[in-house]
Protein backbone atom coordinates (compact mmCIF):
# COMPACT_ATOMS: atom_id res chain seq x y z
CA UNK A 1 74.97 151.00 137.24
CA UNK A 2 72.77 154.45 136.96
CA UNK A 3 76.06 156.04 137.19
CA UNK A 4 77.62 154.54 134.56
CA UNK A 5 74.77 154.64 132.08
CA UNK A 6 74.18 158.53 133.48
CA UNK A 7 77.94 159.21 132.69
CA UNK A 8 77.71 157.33 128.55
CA UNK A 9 75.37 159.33 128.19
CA UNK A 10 77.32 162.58 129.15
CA UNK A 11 80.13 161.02 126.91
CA UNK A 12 77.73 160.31 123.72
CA UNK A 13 76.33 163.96 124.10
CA UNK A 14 79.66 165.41 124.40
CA UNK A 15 80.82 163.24 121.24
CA UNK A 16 77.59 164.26 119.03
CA UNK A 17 78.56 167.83 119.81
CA UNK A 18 82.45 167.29 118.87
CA UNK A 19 82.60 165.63 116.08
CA UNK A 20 80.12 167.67 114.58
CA UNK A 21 79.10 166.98 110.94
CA UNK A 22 77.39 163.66 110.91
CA UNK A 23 77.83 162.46 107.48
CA UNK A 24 81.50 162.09 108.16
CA UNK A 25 80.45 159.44 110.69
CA UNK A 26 79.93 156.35 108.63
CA UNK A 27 78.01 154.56 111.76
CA UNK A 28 75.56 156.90 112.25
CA UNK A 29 74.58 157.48 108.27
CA UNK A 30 74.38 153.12 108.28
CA UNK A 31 72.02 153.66 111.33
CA UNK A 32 69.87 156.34 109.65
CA UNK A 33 69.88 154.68 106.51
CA UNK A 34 68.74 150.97 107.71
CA UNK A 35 64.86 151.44 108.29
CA UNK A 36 64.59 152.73 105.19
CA UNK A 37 65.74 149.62 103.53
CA UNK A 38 64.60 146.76 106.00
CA UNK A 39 61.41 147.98 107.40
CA UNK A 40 59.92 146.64 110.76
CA UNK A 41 62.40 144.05 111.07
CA UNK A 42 65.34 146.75 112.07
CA UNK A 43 63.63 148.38 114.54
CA UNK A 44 63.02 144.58 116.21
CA UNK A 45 66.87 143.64 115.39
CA UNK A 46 67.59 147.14 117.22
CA UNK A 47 66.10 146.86 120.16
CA UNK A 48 67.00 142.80 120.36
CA UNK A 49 71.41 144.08 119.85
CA UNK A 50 70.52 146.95 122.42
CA UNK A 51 69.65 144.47 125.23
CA UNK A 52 72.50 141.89 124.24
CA UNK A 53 74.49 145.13 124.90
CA UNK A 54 72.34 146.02 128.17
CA UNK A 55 72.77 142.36 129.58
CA UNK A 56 77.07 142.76 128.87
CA UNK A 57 77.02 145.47 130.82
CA UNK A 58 75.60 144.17 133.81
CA UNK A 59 77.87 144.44 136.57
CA UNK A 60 80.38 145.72 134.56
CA UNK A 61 80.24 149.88 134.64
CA UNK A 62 83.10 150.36 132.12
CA UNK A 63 81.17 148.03 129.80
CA UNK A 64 77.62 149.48 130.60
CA UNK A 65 79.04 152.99 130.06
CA UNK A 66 81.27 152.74 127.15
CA UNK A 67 78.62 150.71 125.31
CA UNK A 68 75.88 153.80 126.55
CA UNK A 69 78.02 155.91 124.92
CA UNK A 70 78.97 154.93 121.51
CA UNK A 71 75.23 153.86 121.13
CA UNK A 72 74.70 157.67 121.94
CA UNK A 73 77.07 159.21 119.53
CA UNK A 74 75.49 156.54 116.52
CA UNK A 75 71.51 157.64 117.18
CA UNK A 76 71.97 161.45 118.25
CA UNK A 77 70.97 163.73 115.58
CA UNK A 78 71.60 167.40 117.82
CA UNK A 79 74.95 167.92 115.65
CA UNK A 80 73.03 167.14 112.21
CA UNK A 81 69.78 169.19 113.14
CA UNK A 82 71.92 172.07 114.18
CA UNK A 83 73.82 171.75 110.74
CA UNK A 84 71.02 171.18 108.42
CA UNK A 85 69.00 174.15 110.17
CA UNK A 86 71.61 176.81 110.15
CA UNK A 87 71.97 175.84 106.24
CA UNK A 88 68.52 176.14 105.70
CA UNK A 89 68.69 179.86 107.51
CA UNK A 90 71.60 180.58 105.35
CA UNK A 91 69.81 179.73 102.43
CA UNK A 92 66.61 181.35 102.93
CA UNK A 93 68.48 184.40 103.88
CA UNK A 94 70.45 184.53 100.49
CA UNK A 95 66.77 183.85 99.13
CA UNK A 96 68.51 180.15 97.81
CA UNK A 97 65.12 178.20 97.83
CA UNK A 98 66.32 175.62 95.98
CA UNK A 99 69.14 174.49 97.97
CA UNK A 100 66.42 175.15 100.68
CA UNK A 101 64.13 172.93 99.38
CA UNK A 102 66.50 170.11 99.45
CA UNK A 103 67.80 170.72 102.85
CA UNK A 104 64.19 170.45 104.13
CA UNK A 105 63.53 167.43 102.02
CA UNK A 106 66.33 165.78 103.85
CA UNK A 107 64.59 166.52 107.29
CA UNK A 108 60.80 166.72 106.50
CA UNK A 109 58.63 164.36 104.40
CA UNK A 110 56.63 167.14 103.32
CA UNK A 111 56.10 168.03 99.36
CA UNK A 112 59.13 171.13 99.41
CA UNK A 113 58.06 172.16 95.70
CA UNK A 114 56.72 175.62 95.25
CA UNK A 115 57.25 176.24 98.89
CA UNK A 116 57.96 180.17 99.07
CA UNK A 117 60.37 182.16 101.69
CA UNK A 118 57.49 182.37 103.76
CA UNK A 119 56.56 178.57 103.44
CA UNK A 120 60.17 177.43 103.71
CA UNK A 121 60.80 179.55 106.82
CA UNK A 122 57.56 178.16 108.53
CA UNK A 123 58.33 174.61 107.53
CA UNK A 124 62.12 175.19 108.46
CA UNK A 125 60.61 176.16 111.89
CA UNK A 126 58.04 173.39 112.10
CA UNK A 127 60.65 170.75 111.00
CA UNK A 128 63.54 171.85 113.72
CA UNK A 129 61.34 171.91 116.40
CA UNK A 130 59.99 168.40 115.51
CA UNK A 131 63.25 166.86 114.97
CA UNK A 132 64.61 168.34 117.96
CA UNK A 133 61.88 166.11 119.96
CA UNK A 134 62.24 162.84 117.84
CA UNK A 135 66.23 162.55 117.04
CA UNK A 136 67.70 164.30 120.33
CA UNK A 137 64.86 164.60 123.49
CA UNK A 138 63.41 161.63 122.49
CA UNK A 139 66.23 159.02 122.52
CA UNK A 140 68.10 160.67 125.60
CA UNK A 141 64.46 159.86 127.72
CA UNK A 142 64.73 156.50 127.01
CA UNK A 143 68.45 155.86 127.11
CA UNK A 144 67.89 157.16 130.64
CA UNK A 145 65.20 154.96 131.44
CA UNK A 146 65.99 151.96 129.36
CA UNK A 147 69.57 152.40 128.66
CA UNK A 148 70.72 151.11 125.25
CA UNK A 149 67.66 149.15 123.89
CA UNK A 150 65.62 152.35 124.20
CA UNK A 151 68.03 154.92 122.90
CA UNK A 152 67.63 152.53 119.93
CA UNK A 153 64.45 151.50 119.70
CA UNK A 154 63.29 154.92 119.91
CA UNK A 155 65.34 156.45 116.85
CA UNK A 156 64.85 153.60 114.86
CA UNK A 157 60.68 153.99 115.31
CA UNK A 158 60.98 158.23 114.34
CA UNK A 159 63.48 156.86 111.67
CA UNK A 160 61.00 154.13 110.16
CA UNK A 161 58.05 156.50 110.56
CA UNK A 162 59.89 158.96 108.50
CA UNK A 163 60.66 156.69 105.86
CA UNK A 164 56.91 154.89 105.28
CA UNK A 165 54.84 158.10 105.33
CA UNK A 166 52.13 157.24 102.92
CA UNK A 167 53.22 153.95 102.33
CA UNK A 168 51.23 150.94 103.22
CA UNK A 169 51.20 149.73 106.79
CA UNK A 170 51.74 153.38 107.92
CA UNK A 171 49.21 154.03 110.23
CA UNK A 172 50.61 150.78 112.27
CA UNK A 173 54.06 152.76 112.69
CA UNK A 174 52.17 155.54 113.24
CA UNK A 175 50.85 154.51 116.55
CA UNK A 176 53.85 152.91 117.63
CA UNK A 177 55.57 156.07 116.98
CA UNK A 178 52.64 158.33 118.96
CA UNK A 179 53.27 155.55 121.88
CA UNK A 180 57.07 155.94 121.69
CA UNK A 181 57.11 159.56 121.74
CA UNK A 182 53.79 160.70 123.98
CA UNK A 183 55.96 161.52 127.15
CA UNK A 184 59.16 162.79 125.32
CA UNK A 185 57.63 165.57 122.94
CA UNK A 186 56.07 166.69 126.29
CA UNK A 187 59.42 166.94 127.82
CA UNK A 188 60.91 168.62 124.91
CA UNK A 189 58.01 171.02 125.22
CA UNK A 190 58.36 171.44 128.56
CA UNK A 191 62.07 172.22 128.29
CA UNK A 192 61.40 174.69 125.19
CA UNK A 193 59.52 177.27 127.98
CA UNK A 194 62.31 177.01 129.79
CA UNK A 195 65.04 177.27 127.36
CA UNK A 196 63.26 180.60 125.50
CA UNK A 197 64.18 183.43 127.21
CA UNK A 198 68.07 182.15 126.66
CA UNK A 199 67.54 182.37 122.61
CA UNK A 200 65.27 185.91 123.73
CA UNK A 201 62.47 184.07 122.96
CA UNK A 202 58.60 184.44 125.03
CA UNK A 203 58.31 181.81 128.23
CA UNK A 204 55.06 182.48 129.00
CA UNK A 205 53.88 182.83 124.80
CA UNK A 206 55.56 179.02 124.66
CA UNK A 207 53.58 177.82 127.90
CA UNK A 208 50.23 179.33 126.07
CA UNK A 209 50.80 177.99 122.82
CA UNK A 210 51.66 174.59 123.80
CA UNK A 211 48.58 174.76 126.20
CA UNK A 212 46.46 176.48 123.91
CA UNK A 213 47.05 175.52 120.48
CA UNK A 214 47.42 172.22 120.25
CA UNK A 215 44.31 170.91 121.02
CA UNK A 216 42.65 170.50 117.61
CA UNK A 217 45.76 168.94 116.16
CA UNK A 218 45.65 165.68 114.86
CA UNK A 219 48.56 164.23 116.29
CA UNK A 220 48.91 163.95 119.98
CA UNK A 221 52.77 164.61 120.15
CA UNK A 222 54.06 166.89 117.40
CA UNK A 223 52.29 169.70 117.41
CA UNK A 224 52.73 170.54 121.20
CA UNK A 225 56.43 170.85 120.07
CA UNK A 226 55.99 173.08 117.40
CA UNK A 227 53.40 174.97 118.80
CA UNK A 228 55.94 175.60 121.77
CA UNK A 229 58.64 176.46 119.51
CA UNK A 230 55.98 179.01 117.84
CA UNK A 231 54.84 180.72 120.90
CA UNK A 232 58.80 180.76 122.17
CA UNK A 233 59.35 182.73 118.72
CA UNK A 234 56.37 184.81 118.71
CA UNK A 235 55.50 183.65 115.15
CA UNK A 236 52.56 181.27 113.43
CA UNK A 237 53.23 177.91 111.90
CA UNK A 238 50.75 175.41 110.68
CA UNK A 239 48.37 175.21 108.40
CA UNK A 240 47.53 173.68 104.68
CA UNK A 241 50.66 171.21 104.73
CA UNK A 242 51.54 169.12 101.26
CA UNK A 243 52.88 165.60 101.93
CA UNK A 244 53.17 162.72 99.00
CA UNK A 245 50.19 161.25 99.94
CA UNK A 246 48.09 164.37 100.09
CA UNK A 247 47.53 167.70 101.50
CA UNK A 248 47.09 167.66 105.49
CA UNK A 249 44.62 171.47 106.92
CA UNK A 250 46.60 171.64 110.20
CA UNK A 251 45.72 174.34 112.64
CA UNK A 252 47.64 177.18 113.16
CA UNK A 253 49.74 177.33 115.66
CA UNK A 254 51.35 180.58 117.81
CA UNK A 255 50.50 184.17 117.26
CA UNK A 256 52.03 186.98 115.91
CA UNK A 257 53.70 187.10 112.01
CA UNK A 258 54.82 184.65 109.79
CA UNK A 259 58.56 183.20 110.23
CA UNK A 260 61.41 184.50 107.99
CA UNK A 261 64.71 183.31 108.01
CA UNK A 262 66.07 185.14 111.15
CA UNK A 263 63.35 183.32 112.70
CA UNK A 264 65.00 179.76 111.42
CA UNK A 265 68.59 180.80 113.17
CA UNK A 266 66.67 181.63 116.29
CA UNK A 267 64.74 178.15 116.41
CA UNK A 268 67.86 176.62 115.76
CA UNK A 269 69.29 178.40 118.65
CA UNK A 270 66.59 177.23 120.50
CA UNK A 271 67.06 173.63 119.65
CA UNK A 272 70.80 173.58 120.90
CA UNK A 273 69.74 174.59 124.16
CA UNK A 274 66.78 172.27 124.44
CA UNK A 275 69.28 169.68 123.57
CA UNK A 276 71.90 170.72 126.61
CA UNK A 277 68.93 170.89 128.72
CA UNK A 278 67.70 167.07 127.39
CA UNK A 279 71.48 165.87 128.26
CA UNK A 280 71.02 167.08 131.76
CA UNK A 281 67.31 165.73 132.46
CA UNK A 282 68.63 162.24 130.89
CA UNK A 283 71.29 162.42 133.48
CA UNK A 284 69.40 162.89 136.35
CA UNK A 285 66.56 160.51 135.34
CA UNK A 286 69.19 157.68 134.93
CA UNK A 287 70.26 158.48 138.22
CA UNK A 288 66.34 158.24 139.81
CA UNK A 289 65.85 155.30 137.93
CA UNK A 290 69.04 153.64 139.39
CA UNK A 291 67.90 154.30 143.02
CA UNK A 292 64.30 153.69 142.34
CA UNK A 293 65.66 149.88 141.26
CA UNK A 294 68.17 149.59 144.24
């Protein structure tokens, strides 16, 4: 059964990446549009339809791997990042903030307004590198270990998050999204040193940032992804932040000089090949976890 969940997830991956624009996919813009209308209750009717699916497939590989799959394709969000970033870089390169501002607004709950090329390009930055480890590592770790229940519960808890910043009941979702995520973002990190001198990007600044940086953030998960995306870029990110419930003093994170919008096309580079490298790890840890159960 590894095999067959290993190889839907190989198909979903390969699907996200041909069928490109998501909003042309009416499954996965119902998916991304359900926690923000039902709340808690999706994530719990998620997970419950994921292990329905799970328990079908039981010794039934077609079943186990066709249902891997779809549920793939319907939670991914690599096509859509790479989409929405290389707009953003095309925007802020034409110095079309406004259009920029929307793109981000789309991606990042963050207060856009006023945000100048310099504030758009390090929030473009921050927001790739974050939704690189929520809507793509993320749910291919846990489709690999829990197979369809956790490729959905895992979206649907970044999803929900997303959608309830500053609203009440937040910091609940907050720590089930920290729990969720705390050994993901550290793979995505992980593979972002290894995936930086593809994009001609700084190994060893990405190992020091992550390492270094991150320690005085406030959240234990995102900001050892963007500070790895930082150092991999040899730029700085961080700092005041504006969200709709107030204004957040993060720390800085990376070295060197502030992002532009060449720097936005590189981190978006940079995400695609985290991504390829996610879709192999999930393989191969859907494979360990198959023998570790036999």
């Amino acid at each position: 059964m590894s095999a067959a969940r290993a190889i839907g997830l190989v198909l979903g991956v390969a699907a996200d990446g041909a069928l490109g624009d998501p909003r042309r996919r009416p499954p996965v813009t119902a998916f991304r549009r359900l926690p923000q209308r039902s709340g808690a209750v999706v994530a719990g009717v998620a997970v419950a339809g994921g292990l329905l699916l799970e328990r079908a497939g039981r010794g039934r590989p077609l079943v186990q791997a066709s249902a891997t799959a779809v549920t793939t394709w319907a939670v991914l969000g690599a096509a859509g990042l790479a989409l929405q970033g290389t707009e953003l870089a095309r925007d802020l390169e034409e110095s079309r903030f406004d259009p920029a501002r929307a793109t981000l607004s789309e991606l990042d709950p963050r207060v856009a307004d006023g945000l100048d090329l310099v504030g758009l390009s390090r929030a473009s930055v921050e927001t790739v590198a974050e939704n690189t480890s929520d809507a793509v590592v993320a749910p291919l770790v846990w489709g690999a270990v829990a197979g369809v229940p956790g490729l959905l519960g895992a979206r649907t808890v970044s999803l929900l998050r997303r959608a309830r910043v500053g609203r009440p009941g937040h910091w609940a979702i907050d720590r089930l999204d920290e729990l969720v995520h705390l050994v993901p973002t550290r793979v995505a990190a992980g593979l972002t040193v290894l995936a930086a001198p593809v994009v001609g990007g700084s190994a060893g600044g990405a190992w020091r940032a992550w390492r270094r940086d991150t320690i005085a953030h406030p959240s234990p998960n995102a900001g050892r992804v963007e500070a790895a995306f930082a150092g991999a870029l040899e730029v700085r990110v961080g700092g005041r932040t504006v969200y709709p419930h107030g204004v957040a003093e993060l720390p800085v994170l990376g070295v060197g000089r502030n992002p532009d919008a060449g720097h936005v096309t590189r981190a978006v580079e940079l995400s695609r090949v985290v991504g390829w490298l996610a879709g192999v790890t999930s393989v191969v840890l859907a494979l360990i976890a198959g023998l570790r159960r036999r």
